[in-house]
C-alpha atoms as a PDB file:
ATOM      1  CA  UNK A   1      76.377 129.731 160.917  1.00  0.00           C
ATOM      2  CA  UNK A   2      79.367 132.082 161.425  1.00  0.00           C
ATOM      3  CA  UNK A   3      81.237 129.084 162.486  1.00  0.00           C
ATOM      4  CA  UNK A   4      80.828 126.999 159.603  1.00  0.00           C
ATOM      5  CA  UNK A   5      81.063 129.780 157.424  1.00  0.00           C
ATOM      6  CA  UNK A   6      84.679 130.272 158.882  1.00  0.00           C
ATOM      7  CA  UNK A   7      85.728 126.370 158.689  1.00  0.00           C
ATOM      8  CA  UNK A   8      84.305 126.738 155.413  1.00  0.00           C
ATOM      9  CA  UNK A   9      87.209 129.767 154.587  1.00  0.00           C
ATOM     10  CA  UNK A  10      89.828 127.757 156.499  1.00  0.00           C
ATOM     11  CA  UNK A  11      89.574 125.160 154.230  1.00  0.00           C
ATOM     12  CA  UNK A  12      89.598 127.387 151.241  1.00  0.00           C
ATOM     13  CA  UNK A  13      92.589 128.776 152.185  1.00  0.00           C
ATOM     14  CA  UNK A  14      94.345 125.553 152.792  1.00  0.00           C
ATOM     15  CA  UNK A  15      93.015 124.676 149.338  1.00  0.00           C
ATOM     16  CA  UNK A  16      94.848 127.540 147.825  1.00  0.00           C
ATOM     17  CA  UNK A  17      97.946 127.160 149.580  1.00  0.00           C
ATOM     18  CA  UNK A  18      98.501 123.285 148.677  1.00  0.00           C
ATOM     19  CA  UNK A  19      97.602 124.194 144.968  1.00  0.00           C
ATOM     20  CA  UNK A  20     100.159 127.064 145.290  1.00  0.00           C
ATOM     21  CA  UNK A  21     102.783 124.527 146.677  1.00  0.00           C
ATOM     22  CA  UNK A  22     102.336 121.879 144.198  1.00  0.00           C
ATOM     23  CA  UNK A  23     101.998 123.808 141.057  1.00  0.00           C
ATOM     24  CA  UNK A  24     100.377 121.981 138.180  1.00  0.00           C
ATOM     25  CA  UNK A  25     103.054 119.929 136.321  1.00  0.00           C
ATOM     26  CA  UNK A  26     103.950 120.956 132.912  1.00  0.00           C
ATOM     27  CA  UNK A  27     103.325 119.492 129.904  1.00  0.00           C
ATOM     28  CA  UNK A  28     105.561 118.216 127.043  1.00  0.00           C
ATOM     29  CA  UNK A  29     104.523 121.048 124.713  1.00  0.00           C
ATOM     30  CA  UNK A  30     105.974 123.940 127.642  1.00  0.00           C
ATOM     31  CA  UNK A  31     109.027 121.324 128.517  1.00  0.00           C
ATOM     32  CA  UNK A  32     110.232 121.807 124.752  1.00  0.00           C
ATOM     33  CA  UNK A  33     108.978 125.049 124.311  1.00  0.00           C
ATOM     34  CA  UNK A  34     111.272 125.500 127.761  1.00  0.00           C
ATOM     35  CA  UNK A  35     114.350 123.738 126.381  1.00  0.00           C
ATOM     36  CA  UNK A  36     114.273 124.751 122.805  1.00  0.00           C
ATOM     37  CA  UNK A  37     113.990 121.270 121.049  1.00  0.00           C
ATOM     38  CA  UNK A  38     111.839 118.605 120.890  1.00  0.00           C
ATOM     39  CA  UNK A  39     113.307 114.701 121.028  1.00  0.00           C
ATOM     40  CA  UNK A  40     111.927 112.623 118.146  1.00  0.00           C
ATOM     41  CA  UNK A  41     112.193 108.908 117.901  1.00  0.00           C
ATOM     42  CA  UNK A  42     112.505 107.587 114.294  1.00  0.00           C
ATOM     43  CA  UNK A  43     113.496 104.550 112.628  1.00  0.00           C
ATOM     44  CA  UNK A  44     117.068 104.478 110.889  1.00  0.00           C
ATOM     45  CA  UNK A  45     116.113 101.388 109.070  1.00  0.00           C
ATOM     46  CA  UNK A  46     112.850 101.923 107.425  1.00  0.00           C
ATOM     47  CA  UNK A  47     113.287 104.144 104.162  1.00  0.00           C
ATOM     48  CA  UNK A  48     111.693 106.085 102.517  1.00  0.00           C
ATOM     49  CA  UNK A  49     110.727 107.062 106.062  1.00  0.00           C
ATOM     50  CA  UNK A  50     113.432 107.622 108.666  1.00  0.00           C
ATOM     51  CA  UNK A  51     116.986 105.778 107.676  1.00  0.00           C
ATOM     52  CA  UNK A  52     120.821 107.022 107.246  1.00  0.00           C
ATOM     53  CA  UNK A  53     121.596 107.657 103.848  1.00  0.00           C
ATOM     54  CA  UNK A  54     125.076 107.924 102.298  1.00  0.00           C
ATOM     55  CA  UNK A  55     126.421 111.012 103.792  1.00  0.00           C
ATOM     56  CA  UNK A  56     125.261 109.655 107.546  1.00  0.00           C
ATOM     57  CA  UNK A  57     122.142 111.648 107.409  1.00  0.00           C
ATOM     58  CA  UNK A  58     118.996 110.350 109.152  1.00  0.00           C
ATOM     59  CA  UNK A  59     116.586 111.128 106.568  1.00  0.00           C
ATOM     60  CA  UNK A  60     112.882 110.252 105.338  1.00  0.00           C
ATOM     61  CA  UNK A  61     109.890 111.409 104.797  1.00  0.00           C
ATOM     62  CA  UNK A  62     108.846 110.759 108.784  1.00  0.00           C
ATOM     63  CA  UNK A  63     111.929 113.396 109.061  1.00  0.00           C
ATOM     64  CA  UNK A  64     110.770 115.662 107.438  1.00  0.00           C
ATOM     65  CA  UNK A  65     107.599 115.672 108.187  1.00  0.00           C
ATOM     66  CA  UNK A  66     108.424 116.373 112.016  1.00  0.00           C
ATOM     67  CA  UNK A  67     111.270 119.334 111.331  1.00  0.00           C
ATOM     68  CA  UNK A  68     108.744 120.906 109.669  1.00  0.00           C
ATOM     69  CA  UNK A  69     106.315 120.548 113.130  1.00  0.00           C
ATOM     70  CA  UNK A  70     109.006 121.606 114.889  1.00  0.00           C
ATOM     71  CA  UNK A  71     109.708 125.062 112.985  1.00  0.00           C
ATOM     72  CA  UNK A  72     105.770 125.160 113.642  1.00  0.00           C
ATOM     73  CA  UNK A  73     106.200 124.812 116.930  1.00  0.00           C
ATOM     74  CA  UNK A  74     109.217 127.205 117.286  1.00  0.00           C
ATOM     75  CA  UNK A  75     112.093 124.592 118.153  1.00  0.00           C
ATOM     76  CA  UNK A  76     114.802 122.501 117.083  1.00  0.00           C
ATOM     77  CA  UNK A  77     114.825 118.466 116.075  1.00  0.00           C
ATOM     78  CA  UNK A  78     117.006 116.300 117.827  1.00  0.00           C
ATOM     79  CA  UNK A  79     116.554 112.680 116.133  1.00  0.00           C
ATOM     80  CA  UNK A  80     116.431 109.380 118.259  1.00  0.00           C
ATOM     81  CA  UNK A  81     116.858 105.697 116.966  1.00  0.00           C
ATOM     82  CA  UNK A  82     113.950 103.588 118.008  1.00  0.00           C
ATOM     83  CA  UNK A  83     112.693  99.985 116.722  1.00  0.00           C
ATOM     84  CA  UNK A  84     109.398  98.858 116.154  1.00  0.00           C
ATOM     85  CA  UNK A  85     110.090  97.162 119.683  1.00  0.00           C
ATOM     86  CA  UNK A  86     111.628 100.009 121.540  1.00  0.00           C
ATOM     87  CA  UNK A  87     109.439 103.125 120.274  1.00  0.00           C
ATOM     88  CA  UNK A  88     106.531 103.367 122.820  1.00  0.00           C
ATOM     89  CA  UNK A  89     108.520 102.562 126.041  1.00  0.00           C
ATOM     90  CA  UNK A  90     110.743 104.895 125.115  1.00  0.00           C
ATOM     91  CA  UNK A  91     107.861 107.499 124.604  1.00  0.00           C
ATOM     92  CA  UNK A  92     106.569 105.929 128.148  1.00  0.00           C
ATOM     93  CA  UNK A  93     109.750 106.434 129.747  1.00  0.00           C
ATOM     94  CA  UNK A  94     110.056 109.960 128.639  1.00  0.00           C
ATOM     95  CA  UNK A  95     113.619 109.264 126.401  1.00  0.00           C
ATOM     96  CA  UNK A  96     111.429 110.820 123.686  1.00  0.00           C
ATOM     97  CA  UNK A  97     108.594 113.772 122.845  1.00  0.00           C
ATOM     98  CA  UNK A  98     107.605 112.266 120.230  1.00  0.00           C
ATOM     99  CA  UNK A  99     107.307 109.085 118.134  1.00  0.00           C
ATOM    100  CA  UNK A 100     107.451 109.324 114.002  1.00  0.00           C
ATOM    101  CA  UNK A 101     108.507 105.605 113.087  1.00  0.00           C
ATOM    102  CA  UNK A 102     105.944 104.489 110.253  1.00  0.00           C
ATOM    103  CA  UNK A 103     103.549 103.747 113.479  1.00  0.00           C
ATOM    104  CA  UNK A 104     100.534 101.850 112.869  1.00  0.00           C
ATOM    105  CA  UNK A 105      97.840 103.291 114.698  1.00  0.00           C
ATOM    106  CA  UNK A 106      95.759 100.053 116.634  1.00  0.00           C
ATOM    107  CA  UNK A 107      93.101 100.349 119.412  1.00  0.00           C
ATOM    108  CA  UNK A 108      95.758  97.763 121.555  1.00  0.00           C
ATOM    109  CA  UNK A 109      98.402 100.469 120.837  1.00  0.00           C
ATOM    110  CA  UNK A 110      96.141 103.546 121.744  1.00  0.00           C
ATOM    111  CA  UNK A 111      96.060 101.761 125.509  1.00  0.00           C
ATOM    112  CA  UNK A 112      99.214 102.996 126.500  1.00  0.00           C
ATOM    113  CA  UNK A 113      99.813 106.164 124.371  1.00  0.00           C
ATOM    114  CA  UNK A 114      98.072 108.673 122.316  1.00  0.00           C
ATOM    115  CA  UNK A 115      98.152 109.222 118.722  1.00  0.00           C
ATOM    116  CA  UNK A 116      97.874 111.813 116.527  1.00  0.00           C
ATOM    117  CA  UNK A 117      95.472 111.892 113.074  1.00  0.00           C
ATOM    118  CA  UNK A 118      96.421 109.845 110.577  1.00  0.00           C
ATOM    119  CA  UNK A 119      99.300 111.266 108.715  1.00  0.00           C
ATOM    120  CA  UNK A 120     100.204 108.287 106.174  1.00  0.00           C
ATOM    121  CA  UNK A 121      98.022 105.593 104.955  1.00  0.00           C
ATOM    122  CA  UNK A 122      99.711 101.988 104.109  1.00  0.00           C
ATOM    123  CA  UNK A 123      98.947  98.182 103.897  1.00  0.00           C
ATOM    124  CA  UNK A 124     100.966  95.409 104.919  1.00  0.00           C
ATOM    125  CA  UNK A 125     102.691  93.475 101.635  1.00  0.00           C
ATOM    126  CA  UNK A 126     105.292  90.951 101.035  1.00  0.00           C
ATOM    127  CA  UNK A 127     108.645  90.909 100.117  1.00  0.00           C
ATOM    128  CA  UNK A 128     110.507  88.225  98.391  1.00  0.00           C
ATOM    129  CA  UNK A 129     113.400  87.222  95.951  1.00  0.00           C
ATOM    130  CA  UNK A 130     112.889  87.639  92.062  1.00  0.00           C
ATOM    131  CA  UNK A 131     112.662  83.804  91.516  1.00  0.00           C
ATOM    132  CA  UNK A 132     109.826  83.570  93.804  1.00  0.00           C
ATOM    133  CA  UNK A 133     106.771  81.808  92.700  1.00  0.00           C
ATOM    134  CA  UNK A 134     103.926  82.865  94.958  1.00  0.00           C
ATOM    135  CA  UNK A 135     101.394  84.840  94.100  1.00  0.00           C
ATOM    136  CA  UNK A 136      99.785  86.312  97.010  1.00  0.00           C
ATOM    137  CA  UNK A 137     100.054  85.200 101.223  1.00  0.00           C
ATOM    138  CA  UNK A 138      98.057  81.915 100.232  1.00  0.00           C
ATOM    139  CA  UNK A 139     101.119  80.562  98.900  1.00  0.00           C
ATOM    140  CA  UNK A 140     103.576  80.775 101.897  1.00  0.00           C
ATOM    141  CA  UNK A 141     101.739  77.686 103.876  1.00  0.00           C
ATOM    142  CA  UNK A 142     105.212  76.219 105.206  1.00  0.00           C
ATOM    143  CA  UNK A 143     107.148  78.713 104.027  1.00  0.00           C
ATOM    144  CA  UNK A 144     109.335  80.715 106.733  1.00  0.00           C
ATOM    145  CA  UNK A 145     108.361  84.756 106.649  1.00  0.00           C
ATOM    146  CA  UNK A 146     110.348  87.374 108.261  1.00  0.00           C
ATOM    147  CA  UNK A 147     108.694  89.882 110.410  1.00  0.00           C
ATOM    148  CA  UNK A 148     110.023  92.695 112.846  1.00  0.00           C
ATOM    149  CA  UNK A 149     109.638  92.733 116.795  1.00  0.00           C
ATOM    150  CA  UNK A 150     106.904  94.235 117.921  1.00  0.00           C
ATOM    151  CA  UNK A 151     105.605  95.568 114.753  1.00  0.00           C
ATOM    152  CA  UNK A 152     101.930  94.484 113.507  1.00  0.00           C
ATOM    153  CA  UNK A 153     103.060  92.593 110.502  1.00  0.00           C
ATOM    154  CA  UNK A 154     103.768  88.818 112.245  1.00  0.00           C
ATOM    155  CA  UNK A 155     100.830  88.709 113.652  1.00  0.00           C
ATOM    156  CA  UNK A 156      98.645  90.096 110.857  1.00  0.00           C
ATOM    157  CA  UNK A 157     100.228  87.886 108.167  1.00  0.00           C
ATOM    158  CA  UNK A 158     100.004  84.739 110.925  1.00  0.00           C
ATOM    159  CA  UNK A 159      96.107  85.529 110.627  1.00  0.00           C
ATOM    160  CA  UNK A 160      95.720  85.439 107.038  1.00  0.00           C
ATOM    161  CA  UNK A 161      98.418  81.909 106.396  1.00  0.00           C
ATOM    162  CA  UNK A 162      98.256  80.390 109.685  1.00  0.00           C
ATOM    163  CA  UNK A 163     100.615  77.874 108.452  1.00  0.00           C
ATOM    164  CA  UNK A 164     103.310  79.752 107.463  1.00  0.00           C
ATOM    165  CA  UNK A 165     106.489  79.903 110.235  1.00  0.00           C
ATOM    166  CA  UNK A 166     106.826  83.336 111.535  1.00  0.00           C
ATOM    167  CA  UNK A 167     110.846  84.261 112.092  1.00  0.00           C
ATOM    168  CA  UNK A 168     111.185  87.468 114.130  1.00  0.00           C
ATOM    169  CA  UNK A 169     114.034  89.688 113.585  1.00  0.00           C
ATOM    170  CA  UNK A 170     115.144  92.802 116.017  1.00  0.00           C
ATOM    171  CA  UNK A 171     115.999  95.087 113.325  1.00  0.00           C
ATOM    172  CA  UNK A 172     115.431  95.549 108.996  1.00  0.00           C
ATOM    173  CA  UNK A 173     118.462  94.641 107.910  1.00  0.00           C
ATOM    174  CA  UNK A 174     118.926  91.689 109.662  1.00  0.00           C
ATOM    175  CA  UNK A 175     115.625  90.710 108.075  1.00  0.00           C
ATOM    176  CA  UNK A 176     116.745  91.720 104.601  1.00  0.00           C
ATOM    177  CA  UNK A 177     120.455  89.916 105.213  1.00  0.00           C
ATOM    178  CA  UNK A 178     118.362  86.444 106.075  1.00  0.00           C
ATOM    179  CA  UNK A 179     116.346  86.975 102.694  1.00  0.00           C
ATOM    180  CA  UNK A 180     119.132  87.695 100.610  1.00  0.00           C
ATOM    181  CA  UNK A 181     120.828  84.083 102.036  1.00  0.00           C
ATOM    182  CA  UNK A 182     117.409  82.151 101.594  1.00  0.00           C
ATOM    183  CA  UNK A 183     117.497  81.516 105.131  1.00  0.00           C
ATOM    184  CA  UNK A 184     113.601  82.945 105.188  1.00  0.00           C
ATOM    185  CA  UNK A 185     111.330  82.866 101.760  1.00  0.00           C
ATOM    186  CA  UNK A 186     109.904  86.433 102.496  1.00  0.00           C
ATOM    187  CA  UNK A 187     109.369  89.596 104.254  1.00  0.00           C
ATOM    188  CA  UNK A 188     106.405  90.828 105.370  1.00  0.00           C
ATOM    189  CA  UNK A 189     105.732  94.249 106.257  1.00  0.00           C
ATOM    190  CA  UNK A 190     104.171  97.928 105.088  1.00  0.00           C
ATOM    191  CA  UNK A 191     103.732  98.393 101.013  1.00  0.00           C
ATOM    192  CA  UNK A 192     105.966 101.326 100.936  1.00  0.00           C
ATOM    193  CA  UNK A 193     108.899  99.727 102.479  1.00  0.00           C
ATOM    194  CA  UNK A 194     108.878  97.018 100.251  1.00  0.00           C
ATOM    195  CA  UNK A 195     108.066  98.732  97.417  1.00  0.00           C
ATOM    196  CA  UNK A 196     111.600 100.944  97.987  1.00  0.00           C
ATOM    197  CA  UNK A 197     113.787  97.623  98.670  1.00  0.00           C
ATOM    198  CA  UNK A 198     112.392  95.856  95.712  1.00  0.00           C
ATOM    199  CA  UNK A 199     113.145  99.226  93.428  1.00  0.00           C
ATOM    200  CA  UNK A 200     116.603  99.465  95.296  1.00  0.00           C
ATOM    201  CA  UNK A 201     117.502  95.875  94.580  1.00  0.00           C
ATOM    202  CA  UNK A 202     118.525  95.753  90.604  1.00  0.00           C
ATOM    203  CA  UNK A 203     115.714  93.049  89.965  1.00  0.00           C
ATOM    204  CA  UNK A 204     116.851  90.736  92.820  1.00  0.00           C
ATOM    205  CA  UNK A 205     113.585  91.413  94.658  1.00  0.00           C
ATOM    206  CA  UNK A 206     110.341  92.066  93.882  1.00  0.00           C
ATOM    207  CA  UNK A 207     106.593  92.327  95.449  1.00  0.00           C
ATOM    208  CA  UNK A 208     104.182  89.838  95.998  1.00  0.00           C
ATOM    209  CA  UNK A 209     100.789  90.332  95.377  1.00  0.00           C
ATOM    210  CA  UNK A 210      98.553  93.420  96.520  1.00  0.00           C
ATOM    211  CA  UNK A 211      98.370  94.687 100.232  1.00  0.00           C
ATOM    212  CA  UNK A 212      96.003  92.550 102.539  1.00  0.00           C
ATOM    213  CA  UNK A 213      95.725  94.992 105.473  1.00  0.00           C
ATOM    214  CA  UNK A 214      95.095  98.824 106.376  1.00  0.00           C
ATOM    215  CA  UNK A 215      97.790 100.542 108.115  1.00  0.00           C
ATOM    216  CA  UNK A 216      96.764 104.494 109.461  1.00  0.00           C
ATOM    217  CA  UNK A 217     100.672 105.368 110.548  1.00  0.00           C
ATOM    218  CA  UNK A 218      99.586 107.678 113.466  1.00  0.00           C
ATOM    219  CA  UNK A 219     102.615 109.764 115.820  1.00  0.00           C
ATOM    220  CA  UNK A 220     102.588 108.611 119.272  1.00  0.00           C
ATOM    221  CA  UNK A 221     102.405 111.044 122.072  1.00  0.00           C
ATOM    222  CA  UNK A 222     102.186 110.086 125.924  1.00  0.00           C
ATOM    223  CA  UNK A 223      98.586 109.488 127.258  1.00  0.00           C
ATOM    224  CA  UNK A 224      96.478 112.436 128.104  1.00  0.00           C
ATOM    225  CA  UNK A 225      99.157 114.790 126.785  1.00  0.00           C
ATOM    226  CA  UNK A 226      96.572 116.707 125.026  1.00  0.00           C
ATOM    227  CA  UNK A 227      98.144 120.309 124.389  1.00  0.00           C
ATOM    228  CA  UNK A 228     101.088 118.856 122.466  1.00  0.00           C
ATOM    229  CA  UNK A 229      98.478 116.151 121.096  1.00  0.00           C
ATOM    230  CA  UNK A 230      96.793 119.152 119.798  1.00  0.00           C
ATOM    231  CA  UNK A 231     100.060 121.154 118.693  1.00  0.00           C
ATOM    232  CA  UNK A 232     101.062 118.021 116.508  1.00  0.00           C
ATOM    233  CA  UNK A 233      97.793 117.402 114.999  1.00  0.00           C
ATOM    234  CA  UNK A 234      97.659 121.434 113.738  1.00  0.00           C
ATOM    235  CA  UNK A 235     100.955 121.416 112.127  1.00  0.00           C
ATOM    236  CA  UNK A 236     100.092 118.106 110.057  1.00  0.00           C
ATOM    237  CA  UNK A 237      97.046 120.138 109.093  1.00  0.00           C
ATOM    238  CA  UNK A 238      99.114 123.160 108.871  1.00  0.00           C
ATOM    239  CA  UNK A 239     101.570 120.989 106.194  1.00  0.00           C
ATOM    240  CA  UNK A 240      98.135 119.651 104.239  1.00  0.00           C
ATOM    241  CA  UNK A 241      96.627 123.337 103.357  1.00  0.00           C
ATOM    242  CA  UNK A 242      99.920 124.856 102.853  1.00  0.00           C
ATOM    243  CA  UNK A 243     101.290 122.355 100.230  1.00  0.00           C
ATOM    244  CA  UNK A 244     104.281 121.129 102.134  1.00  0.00           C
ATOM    245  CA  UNK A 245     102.895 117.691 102.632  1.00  0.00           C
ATOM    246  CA  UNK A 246     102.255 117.296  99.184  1.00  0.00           C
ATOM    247  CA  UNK A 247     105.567 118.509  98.794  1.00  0.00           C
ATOM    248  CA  UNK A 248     107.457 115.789 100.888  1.00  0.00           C
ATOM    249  CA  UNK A 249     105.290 113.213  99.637  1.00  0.00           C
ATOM    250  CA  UNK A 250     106.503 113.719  96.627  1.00  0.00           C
ATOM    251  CA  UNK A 251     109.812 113.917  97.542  1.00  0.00           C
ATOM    252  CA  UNK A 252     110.137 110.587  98.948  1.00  0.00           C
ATOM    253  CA  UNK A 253     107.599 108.450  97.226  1.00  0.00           C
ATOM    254  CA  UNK A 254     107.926 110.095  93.375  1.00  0.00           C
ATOM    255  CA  UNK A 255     104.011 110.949  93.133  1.00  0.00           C
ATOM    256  CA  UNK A 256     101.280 112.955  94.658  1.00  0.00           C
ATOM    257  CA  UNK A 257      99.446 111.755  97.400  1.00  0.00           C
ATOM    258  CA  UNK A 258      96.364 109.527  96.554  1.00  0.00           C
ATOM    259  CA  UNK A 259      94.984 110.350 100.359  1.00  0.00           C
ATOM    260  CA  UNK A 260      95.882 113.460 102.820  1.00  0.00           C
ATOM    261  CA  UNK A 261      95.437 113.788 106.449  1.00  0.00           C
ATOM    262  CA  UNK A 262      92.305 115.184 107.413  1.00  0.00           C
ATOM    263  CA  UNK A 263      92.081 118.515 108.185  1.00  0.00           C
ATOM    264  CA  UNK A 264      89.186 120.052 110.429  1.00  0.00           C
ATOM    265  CA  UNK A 265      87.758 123.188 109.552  1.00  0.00           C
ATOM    266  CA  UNK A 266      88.901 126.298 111.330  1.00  0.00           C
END
């Protein structure tokens, strides 16, 4: 009994001394905490939430939205471009903390990363010129639709008018170039974006029809990062019970919020 009592102490002690040598790895929320700002990838294209206005400021309401969680969590902002293509393997890689880029949050999406709550609610519309006669998706059977690279919108809209012809486009503006030539009858993406470039337009484009899809815009964090999943989703809360949302919504869409985040009771 002695004897296996000691093996079983040997072993303990080895136990120890390997945990000792290979401490635990840290997470994201220590590594920023650590360096003193947090890498955020948002888009530079989409407005009203991340793109460069006129001074050369990235700006939007994803922006501020995550420089507020960062003076939450104690750190600084420095702003990364990413795509609808490029924003979760660049989160995989580790070239970013953090994704805020007008996300959609999907079960195929929540395979490879995590999400936060649901910080922006949206649905997918289209975009077309002024002289446009459709009145809703039905109408674009033959009719060639722009959508962006590796964002939800092709697909989705490919699923309600199978017979329209799907041209993909890396980037927004190249999109909004080939609708302004007539090389593609429409754009389809999230309400909000299409909303802003038919308002910034001068009556050259307008919406069509109501949004056909739900779109929960979600922050993407790497998987089983749950400290900083946790961090994130308390200072979205944090900006719901203190006003600031509200305030920022405002700010960038000209009107209170019809639906907040949720926000679990302390």
């Amino acid at each position: 009994m002695k004897r296996v009592k000691s093996i079983y102490l040997t072993l303990f002690a080895l136990l120890i001394a390997f945990v000792s040598f290979f401490p635990a790895k840290a997470g994201t929320l220590d590594k920023i905490k650590q360096r003193g700002y947090m890498i955020v990838g948002v888009k530079y294209d989409f407005k009203p939430f991340g793109f460069v206005n006129e001074k050369g400021e990235v700006v939007g309401f994803d922006v501020d939205l995550v420089k507020y969680i960062a003076k939450k969590l104690g750190v600084k902002v420095k702003l990364v471009q990413v795509t609808s293509k490029t924003r979760i393997p660049m989160l995989e890689s580790g070239s970013v903390d953090l994704v805020a880029a007008s996300m959609t949050h999907t079960r195929k999406r929540d395979l490879p990363i995590d999400f936060s709550i649901s910080y922006y609610f949206d649905g997918q519309a289209i975009l077309a010129r002024s002289d446009c006669t459709a009145k809703s998706y039905k109408d674009f059977a033959g009719k060639r639709v722009a959508a962006i690279q590796g964002a939800t919108s092709g697909p989705n809209f490919k699923r309600v008018q199978p017979k329209a012809q799907i041209v993909y486009f890396q980037e927004y503006p190249q999109a909004l170039m080939a609708l302004m030539k007539g090389k593609v009858d429409a754009i389809t993406t999230d309400y909000s974006w299409c909303a802003t470039q038919a308002k910034d337009s001068h009556g050259r484009l307008k919406v069509i029809g109501e949004p056909f899809t739900y779109e929960p815009y979600g922050m993407g964090v790497r998987e089983n990062d749950s400290d900083f999943r946790d961090a994130i989703n308390f200072a979205i809360q944090d900006a719901v019970t203190d006003g600031t949302y509200a305030k920022i919504y405002k700010k960038w869409f000209g009107k209170e919020p019809t639906r907040l985040p949720e926000v679990w009771p302390k």
